[in-house]
N, C-alpha and C. Protein backbone atom coordinates (compact mmCIF):
# COMPACT_ATOMS: atom_id res chain seq x y z
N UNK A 1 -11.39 0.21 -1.62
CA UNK A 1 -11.06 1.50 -2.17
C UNK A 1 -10.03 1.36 -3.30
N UNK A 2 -9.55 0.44 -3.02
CA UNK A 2 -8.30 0.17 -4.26
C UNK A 2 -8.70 -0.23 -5.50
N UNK A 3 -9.83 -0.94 -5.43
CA UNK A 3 -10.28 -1.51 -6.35
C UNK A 3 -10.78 -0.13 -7.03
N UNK A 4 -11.90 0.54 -6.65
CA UNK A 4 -12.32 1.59 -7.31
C UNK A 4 -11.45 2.67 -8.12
N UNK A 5 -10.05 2.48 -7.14
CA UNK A 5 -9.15 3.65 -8.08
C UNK A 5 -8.33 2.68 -8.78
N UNK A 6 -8.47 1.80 -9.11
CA UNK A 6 -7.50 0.99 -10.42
C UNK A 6 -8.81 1.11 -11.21
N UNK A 7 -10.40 0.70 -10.96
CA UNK A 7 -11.34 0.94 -12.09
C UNK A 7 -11.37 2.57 -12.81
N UNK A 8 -10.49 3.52 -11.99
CA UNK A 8 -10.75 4.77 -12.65
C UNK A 8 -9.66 5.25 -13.26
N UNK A 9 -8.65 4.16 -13.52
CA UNK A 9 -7.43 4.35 -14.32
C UNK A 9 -7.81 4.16 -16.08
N UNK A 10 -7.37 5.12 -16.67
CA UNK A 10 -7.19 5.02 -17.95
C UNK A 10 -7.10 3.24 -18.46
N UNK A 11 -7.51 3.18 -20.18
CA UNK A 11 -7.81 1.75 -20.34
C UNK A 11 -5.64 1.72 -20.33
N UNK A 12 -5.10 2.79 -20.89
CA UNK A 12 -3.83 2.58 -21.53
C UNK A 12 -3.24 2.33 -19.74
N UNK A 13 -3.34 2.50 -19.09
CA UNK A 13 -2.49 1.86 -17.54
C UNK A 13 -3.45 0.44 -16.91
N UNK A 14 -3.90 -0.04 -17.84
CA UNK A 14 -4.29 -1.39 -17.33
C UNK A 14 -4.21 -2.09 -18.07
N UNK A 15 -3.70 -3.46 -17.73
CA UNK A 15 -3.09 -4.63 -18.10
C UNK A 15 -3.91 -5.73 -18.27
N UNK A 16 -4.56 -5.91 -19.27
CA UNK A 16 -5.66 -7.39 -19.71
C UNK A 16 -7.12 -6.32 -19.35
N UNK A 17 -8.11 -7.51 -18.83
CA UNK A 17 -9.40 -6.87 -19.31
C UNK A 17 -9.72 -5.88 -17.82
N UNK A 18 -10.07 -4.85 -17.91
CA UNK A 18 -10.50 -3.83 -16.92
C UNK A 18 -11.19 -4.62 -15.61
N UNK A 19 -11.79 -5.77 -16.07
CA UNK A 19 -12.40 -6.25 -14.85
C UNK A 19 -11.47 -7.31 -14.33
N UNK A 20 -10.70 -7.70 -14.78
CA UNK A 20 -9.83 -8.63 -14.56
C UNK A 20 -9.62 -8.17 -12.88
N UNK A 21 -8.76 -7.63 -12.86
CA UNK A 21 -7.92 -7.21 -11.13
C UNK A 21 -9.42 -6.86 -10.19
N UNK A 22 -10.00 -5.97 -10.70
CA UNK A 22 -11.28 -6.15 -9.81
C UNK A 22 -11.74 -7.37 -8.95
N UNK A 23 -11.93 -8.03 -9.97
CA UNK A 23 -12.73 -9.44 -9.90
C UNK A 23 -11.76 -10.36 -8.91
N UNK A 24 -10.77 -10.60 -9.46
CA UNK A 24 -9.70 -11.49 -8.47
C UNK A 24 -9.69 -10.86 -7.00
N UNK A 25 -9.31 -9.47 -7.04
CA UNK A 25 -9.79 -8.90 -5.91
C UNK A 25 -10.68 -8.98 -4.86
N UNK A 26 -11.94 -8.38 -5.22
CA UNK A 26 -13.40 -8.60 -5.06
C UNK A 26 -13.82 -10.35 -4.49
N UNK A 27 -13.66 -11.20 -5.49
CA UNK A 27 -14.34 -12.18 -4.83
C UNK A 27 -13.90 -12.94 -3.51
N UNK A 28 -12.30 -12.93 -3.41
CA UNK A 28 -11.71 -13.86 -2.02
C UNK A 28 -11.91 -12.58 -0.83
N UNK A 29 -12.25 -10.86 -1.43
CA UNK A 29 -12.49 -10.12 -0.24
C UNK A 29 -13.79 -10.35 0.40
N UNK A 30 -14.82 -10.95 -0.31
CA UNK A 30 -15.94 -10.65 0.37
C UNK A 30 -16.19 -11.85 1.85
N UNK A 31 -15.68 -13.05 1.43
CA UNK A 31 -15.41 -13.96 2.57
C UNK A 31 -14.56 -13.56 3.81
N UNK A 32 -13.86 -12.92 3.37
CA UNK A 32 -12.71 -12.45 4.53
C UNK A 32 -13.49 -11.42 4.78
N UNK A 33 -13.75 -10.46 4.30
CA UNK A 33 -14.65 -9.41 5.09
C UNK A 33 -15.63 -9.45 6.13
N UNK A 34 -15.96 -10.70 5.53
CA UNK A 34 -17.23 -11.01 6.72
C UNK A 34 -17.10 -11.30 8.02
N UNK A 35 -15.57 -11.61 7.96
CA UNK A 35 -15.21 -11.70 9.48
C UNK A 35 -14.54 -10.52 10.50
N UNK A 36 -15.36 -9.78 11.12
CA UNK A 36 -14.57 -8.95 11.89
C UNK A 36 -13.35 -8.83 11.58
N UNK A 37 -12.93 -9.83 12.69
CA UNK A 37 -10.85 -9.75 13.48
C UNK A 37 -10.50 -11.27 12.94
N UNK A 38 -9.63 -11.11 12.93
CA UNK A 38 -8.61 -12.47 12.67
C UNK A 38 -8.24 -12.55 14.03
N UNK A 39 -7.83 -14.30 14.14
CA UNK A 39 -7.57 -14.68 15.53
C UNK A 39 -6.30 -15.74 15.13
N UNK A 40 -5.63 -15.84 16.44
CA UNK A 40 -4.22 -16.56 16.38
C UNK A 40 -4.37 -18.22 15.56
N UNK A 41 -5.69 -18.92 16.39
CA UNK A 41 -5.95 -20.11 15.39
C UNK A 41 -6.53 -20.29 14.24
N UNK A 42 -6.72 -19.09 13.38
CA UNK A 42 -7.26 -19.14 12.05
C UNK A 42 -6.37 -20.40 11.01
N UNK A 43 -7.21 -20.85 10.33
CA UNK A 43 -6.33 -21.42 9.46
C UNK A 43 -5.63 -20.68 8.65
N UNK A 44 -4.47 -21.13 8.13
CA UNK A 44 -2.92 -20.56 7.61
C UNK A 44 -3.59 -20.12 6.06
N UNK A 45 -4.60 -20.70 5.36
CA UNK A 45 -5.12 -20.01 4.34
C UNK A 45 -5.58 -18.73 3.96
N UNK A 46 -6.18 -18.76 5.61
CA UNK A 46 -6.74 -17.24 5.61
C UNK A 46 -5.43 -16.51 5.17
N UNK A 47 -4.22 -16.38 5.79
CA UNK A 47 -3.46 -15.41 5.90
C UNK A 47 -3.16 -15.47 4.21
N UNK A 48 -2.71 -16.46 4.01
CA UNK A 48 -1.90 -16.87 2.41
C UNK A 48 -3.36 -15.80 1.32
N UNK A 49 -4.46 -16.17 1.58
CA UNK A 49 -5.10 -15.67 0.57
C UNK A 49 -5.15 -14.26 0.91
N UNK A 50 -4.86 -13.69 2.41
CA UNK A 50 -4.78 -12.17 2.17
C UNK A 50 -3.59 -11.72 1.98
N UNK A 51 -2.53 -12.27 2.13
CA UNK A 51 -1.43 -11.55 1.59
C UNK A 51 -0.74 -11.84 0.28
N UNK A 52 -1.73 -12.85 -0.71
CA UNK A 52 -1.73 -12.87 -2.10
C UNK A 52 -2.56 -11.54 -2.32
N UNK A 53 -3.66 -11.47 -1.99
CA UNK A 53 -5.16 -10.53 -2.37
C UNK A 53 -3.87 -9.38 -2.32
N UNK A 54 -3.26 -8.43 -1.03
CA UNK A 54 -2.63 -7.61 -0.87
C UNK A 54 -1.16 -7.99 -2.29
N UNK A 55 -0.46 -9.06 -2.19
CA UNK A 55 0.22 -8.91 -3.74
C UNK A 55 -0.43 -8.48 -4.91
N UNK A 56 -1.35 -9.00 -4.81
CA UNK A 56 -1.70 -8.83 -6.58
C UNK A 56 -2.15 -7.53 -6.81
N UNK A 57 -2.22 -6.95 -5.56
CA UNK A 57 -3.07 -4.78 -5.95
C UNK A 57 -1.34 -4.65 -5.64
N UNK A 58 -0.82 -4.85 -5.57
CA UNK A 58 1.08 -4.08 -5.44
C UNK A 58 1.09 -4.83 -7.04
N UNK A 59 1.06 -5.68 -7.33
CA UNK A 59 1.64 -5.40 -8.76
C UNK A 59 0.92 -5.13 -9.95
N UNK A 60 -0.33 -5.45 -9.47
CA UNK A 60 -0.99 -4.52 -10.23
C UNK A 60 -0.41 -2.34 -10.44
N UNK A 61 -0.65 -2.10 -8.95
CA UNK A 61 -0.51 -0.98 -9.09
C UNK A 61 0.91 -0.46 -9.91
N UNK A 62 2.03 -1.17 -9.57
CA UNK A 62 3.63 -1.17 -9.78
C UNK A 62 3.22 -0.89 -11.48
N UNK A 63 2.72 -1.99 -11.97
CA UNK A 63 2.57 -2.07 -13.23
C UNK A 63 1.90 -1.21 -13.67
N UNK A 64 0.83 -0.36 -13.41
CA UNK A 64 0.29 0.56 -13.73
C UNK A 64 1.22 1.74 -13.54
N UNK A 65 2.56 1.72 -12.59
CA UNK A 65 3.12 3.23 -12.39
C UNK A 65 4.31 2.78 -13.82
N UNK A 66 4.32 1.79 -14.21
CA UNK A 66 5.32 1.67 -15.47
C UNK A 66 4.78 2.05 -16.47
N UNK A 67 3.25 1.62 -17.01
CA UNK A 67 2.97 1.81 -18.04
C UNK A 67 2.84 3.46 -17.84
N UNK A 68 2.63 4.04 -17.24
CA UNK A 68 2.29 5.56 -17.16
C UNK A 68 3.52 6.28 -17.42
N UNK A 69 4.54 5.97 -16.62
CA UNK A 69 5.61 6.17 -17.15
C UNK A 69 5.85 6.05 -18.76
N UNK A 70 5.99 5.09 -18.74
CA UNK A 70 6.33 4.25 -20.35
C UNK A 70 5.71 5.12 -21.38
N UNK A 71 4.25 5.55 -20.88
CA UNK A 71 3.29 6.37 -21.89
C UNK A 71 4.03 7.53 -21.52
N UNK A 72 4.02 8.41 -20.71
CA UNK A 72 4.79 9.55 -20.63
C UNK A 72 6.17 9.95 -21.16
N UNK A 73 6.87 9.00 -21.27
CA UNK A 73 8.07 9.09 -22.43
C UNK A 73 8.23 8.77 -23.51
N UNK A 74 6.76 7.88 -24.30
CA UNK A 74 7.03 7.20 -25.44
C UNK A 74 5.67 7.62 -25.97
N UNK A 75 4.94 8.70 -25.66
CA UNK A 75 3.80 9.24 -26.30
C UNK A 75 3.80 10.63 -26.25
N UNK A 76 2.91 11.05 -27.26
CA UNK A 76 2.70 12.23 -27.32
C UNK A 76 1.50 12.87 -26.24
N UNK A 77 1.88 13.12 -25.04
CA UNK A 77 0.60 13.33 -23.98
C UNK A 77 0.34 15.00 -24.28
N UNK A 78 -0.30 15.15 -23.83
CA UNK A 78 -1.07 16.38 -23.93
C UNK A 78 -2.23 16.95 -22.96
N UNK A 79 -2.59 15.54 -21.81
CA UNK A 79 -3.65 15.75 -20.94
C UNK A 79 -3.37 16.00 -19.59
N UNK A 80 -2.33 16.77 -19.61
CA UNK A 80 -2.08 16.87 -18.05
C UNK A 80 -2.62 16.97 -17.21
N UNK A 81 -3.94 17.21 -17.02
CA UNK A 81 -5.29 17.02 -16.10
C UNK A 81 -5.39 15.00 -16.10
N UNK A 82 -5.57 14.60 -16.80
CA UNK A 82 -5.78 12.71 -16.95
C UNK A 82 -4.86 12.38 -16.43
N UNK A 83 -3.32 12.96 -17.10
CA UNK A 83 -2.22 12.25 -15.97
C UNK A 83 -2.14 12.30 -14.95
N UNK A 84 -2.31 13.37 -14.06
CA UNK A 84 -2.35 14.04 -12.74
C UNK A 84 -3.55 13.30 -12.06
N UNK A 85 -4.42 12.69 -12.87
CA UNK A 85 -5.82 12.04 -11.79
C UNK A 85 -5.55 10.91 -11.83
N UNK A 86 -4.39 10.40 -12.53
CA UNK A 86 -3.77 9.40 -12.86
C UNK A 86 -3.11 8.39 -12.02
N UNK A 87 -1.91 9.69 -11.71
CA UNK A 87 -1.07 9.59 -10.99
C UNK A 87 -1.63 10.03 -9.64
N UNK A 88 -2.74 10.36 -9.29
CA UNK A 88 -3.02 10.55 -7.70
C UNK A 88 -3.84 9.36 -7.77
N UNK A 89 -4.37 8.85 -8.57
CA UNK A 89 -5.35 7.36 -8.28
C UNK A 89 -3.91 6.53 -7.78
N UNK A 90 -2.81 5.97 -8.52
CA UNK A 90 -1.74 5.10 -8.23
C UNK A 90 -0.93 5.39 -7.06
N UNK A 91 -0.99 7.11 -6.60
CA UNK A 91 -0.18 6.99 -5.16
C UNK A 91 -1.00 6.63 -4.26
N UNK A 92 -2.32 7.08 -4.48
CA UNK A 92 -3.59 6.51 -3.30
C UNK A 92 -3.70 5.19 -2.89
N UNK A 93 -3.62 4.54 -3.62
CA UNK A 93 -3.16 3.00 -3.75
C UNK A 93 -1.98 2.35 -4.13
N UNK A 94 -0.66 3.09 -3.72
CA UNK A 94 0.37 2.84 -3.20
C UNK A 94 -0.11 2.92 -1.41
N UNK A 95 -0.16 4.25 -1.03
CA UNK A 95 -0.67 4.06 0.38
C UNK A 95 -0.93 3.40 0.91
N UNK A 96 -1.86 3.07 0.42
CA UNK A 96 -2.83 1.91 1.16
C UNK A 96 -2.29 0.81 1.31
N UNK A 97 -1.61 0.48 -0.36
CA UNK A 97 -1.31 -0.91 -0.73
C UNK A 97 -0.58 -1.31 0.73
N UNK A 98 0.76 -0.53 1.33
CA UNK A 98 1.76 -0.36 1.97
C UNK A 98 1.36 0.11 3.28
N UNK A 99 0.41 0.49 3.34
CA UNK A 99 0.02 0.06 4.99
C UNK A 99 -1.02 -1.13 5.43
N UNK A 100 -1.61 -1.50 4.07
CA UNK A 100 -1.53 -2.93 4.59
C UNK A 100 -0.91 -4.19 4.86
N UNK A 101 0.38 -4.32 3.80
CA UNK A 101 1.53 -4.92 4.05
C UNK A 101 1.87 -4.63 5.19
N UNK A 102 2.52 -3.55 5.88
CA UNK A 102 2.63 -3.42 7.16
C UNK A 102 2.21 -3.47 8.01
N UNK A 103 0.50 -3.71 8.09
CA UNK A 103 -0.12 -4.13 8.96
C UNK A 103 -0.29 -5.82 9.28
N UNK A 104 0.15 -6.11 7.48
CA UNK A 104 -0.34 -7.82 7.62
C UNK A 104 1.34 -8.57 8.41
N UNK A 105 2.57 -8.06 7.65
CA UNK A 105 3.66 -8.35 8.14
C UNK A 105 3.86 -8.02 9.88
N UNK A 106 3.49 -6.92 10.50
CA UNK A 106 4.51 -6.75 11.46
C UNK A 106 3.75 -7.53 12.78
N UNK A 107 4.98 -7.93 13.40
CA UNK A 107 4.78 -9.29 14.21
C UNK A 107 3.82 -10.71 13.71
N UNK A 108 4.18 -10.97 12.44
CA UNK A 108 3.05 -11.80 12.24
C UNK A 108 1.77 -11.15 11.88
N UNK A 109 1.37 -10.83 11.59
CA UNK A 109 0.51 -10.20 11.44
C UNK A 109 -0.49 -9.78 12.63
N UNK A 110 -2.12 -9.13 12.31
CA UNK A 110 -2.96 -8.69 12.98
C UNK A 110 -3.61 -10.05 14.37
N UNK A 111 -3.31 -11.18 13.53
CA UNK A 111 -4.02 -12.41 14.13
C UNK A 111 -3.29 -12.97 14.81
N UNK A 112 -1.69 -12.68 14.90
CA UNK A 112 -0.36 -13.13 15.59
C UNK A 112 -0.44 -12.13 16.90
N UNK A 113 -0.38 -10.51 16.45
CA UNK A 113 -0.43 -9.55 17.49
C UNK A 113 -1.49 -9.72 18.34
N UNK A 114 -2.49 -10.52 18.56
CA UNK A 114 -3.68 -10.38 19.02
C UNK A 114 -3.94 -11.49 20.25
N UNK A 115 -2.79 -12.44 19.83
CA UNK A 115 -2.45 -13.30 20.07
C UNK A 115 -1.82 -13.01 22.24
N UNK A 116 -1.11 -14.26 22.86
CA UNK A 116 -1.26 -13.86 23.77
C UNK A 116 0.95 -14.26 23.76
N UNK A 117 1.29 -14.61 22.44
CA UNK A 117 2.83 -14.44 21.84
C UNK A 117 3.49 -12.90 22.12
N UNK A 118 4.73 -12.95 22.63
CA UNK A 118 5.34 -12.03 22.42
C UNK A 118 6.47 -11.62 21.51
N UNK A 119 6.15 -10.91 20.32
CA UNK A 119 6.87 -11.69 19.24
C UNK A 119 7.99 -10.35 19.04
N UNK A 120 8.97 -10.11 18.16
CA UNK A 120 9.87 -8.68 17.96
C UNK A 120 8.99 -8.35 16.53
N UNK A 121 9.07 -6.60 17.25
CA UNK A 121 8.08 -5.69 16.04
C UNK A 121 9.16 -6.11 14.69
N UNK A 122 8.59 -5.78 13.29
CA UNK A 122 9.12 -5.52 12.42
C UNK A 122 9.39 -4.01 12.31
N UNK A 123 7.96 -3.37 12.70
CA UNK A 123 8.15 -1.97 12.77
C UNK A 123 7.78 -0.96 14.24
N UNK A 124 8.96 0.01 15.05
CA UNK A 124 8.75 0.55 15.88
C UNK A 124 8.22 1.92 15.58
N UNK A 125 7.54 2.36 16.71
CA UNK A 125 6.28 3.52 16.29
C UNK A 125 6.68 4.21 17.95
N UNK A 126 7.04 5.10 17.84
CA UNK A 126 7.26 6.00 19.21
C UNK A 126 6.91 5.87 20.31
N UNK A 127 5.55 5.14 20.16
CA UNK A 127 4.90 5.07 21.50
C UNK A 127 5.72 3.70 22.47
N UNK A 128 6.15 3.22 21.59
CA UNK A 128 6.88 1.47 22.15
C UNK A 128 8.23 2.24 22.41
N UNK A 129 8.79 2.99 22.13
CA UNK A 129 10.28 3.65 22.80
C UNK A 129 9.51 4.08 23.70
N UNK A 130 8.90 4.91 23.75
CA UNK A 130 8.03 6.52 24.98
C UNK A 130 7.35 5.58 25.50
N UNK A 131 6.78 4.35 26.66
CA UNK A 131 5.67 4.15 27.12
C UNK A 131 4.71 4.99 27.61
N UNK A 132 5.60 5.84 28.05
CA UNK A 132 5.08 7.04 28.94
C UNK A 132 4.48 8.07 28.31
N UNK A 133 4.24 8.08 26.84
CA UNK A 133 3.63 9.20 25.93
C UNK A 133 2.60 8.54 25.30
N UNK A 134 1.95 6.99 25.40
CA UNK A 134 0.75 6.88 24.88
C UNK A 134 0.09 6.15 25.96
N UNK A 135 -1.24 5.67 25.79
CA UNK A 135 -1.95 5.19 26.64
C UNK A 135 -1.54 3.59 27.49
N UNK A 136 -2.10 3.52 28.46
CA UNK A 136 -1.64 2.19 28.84
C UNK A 136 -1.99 0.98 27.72
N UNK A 137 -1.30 0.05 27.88
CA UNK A 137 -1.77 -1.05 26.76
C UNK A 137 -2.02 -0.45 25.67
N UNK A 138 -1.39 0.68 24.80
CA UNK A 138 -1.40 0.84 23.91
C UNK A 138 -0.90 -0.20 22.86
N UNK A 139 -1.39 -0.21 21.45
CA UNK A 139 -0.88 -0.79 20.66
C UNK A 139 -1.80 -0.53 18.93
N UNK A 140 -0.62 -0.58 18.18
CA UNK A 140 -0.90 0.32 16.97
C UNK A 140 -2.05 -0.25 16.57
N UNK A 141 -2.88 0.37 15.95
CA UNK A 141 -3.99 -0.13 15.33
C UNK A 141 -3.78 0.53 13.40
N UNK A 142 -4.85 -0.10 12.82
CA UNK A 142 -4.20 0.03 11.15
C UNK A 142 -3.88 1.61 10.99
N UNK A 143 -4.99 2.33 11.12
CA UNK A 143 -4.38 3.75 11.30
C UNK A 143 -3.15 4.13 11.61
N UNK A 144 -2.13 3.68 12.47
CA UNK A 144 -0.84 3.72 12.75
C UNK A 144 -0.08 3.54 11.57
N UNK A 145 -0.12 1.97 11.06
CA UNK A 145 0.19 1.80 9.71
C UNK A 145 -0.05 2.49 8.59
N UNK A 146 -1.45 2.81 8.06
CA UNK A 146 -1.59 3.76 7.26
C UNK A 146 -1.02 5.09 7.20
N UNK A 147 -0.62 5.58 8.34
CA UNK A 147 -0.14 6.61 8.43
C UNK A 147 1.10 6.64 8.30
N UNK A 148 1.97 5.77 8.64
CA UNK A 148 3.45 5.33 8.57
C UNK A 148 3.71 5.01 6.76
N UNK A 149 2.94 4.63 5.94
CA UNK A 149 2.57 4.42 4.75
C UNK A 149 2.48 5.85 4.17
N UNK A 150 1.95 6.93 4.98
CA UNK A 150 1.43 8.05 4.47
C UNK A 150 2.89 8.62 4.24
N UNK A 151 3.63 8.73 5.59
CA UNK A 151 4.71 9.55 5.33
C UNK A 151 5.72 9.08 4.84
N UNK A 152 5.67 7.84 4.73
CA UNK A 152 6.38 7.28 3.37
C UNK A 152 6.65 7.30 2.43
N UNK A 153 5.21 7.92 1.68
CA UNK A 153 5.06 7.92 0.44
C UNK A 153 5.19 9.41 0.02
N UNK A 154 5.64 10.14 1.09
CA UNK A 154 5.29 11.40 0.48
C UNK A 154 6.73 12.02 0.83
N UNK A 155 7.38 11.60 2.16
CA UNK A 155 8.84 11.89 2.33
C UNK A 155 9.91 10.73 1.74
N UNK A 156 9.39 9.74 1.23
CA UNK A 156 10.17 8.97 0.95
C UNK A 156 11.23 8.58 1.71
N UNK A 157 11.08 8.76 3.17
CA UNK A 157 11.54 7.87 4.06
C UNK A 157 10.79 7.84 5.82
N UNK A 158 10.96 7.16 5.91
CA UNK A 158 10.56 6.50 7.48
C UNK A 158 10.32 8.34 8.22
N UNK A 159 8.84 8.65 8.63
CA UNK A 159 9.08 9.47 9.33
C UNK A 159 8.89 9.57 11.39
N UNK A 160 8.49 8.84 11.61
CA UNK A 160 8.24 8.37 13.36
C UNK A 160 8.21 6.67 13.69
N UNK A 161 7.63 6.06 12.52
CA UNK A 161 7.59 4.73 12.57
C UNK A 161 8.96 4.61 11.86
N UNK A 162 10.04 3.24 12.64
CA UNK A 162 11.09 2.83 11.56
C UNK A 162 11.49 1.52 11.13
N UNK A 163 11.50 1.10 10.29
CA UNK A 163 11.63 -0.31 10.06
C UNK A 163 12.74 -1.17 10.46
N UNK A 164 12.52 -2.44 11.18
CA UNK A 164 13.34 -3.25 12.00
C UNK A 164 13.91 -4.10 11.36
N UNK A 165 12.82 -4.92 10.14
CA UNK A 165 13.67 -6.16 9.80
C UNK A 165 13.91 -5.88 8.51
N UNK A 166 14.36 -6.70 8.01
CA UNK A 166 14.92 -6.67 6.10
C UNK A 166 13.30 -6.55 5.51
N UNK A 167 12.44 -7.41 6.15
CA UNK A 167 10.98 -7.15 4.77
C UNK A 167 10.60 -6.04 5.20
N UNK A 168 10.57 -5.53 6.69
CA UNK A 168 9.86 -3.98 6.64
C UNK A 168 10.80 -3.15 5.71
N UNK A 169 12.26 -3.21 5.89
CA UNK A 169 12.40 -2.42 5.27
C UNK A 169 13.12 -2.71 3.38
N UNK A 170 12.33 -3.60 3.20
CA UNK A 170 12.40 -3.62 1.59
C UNK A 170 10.59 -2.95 1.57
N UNK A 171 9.69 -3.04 2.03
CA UNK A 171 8.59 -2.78 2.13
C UNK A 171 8.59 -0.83 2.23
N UNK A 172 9.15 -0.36 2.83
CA UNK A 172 9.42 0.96 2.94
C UNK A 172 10.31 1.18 1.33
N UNK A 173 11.15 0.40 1.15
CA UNK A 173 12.17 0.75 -0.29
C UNK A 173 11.41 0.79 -1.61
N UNK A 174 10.48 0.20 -1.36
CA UNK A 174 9.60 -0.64 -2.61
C UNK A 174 8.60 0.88 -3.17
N UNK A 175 7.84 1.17 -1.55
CA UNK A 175 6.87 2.17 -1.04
C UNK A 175 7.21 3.42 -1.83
N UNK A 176 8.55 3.30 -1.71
CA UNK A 176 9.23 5.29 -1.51
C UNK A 176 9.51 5.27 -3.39
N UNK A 177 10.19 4.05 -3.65
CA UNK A 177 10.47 4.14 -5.04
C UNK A 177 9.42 4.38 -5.90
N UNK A 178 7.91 3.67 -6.06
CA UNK A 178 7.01 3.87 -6.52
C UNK A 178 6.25 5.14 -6.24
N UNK A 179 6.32 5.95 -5.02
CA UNK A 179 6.09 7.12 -4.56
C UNK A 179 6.76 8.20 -5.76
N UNK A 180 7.95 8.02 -5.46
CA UNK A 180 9.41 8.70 -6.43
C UNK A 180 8.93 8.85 -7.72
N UNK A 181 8.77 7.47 -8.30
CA UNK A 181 8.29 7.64 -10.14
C UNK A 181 7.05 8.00 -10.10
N UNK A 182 6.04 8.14 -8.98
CA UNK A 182 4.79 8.56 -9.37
C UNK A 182 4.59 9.94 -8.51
N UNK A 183 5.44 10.80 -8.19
CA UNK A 183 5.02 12.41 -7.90
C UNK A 183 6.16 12.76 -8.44
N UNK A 184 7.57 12.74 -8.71
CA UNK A 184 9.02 13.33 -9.04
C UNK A 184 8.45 13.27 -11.13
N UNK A 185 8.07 12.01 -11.26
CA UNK A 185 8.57 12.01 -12.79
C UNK A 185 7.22 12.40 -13.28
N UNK A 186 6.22 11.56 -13.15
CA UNK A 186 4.67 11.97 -13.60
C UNK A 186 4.13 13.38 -12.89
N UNK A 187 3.88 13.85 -11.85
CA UNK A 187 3.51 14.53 -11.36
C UNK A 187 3.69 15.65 -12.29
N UNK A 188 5.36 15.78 -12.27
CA UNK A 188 6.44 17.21 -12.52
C UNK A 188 6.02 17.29 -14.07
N UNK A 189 6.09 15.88 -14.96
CA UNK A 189 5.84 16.41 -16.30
C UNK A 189 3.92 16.72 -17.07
N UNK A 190 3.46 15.98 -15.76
CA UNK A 190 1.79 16.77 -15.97
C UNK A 190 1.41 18.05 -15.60
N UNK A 191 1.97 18.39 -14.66
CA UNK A 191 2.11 19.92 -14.82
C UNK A 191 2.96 20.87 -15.76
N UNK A 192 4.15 20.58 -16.14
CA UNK A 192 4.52 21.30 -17.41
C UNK A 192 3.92 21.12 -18.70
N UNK A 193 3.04 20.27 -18.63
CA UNK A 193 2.13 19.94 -19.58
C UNK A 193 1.10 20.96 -19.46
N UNK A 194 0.60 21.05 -18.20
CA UNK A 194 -0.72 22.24 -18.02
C UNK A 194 -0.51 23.78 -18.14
N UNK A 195 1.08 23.46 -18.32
CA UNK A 195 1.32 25.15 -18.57
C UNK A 195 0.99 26.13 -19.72
């Protein structure tokens, strides 16, 4: 999905050739896709090439919330409809970007948690305080994350899930800031634009 909303970004918020980030994207996903679940003895590549794959759409996207910026103060805009589809393509994939980081980071990741290790969360989620308010053997699944990503990005801070260690929470800091310049600064001046 990420891929599709960086292909529907303006040529002026992308950086080298349009297919470029696709493509790097795209090809190391389709191998990894093919596998269901990740498991505790996977080789250590697997992980390295998905949590490069997951870097390179964060700075891709980062870089796309600068140049938009950059264009919004150093151009004459006028399309406040383009910016606004703009700027909801780059928070959509902030989201995401950031609940997959948090899904790939906490405890080691998906293939660590799955594991038969008992490791300390990076990130706690209510149900691990409350045992008694979710199901037995509960345990977060990506939806949890995505959603913890959701209200991140939109309250710009931790709203039920909270971050434990220094990378969750530079991962939440990173989240909220790019959230910030892409609904506070773009958002606010594409609509006074549509006025």
């Amino acid at each position: 999905m990420c891929v599709g909303l960086y292909v529907a970004l303006p040529n002026r918020l992308v950086v080298g050739p349009r297919w470029l980030v696709p493509v790097l994207v795209a090809l190391p996903l389709l191998p990894l896709s093919a596998r269901k679940h990740r498991h505790p003895n996977d080789a250590p590549w697997v992980r390295y090439l998905t949590l490069g794959l997951i870097g390179l759409v964060t700075v891709a996207n980062i870089t796309s919330v600068v140049l938009l910026v950059h264009h919004l103060l150093n151009a004459n805009v006028s399309q406040g409809r383009n910016l606004i589809y703009s700027a909801v393509s780059v928070w959509l994939t902030n989201v995401i970007v950031f609940g997959l980081w948090l899904w790939e980071i906490d405890r080691g990741g998906p293939h660590r948690r799955a594991g038969s290790d008992t490791l300390l969360p990076d990130v706690q989620f209510p149900q691990m305080e409350n045992p008694s308010l979710a199901p037995k053997d509960w345990r977060p699944r990506f939806f949890d994350y995505l959603y913890t990503s959701f209200a991140n990005g939109t309250s710009f801070a931790p709203a039920d899930a909270m971050p434990l260690t220094i990378l969750a929470k530079s991962l939440f800091a990173v989240e909220s800031v790019v959230s910030l310049m892409t609904i506070a600064v773009v958002a606010a001046r594409a609509v006074n634009i549509l006025r």
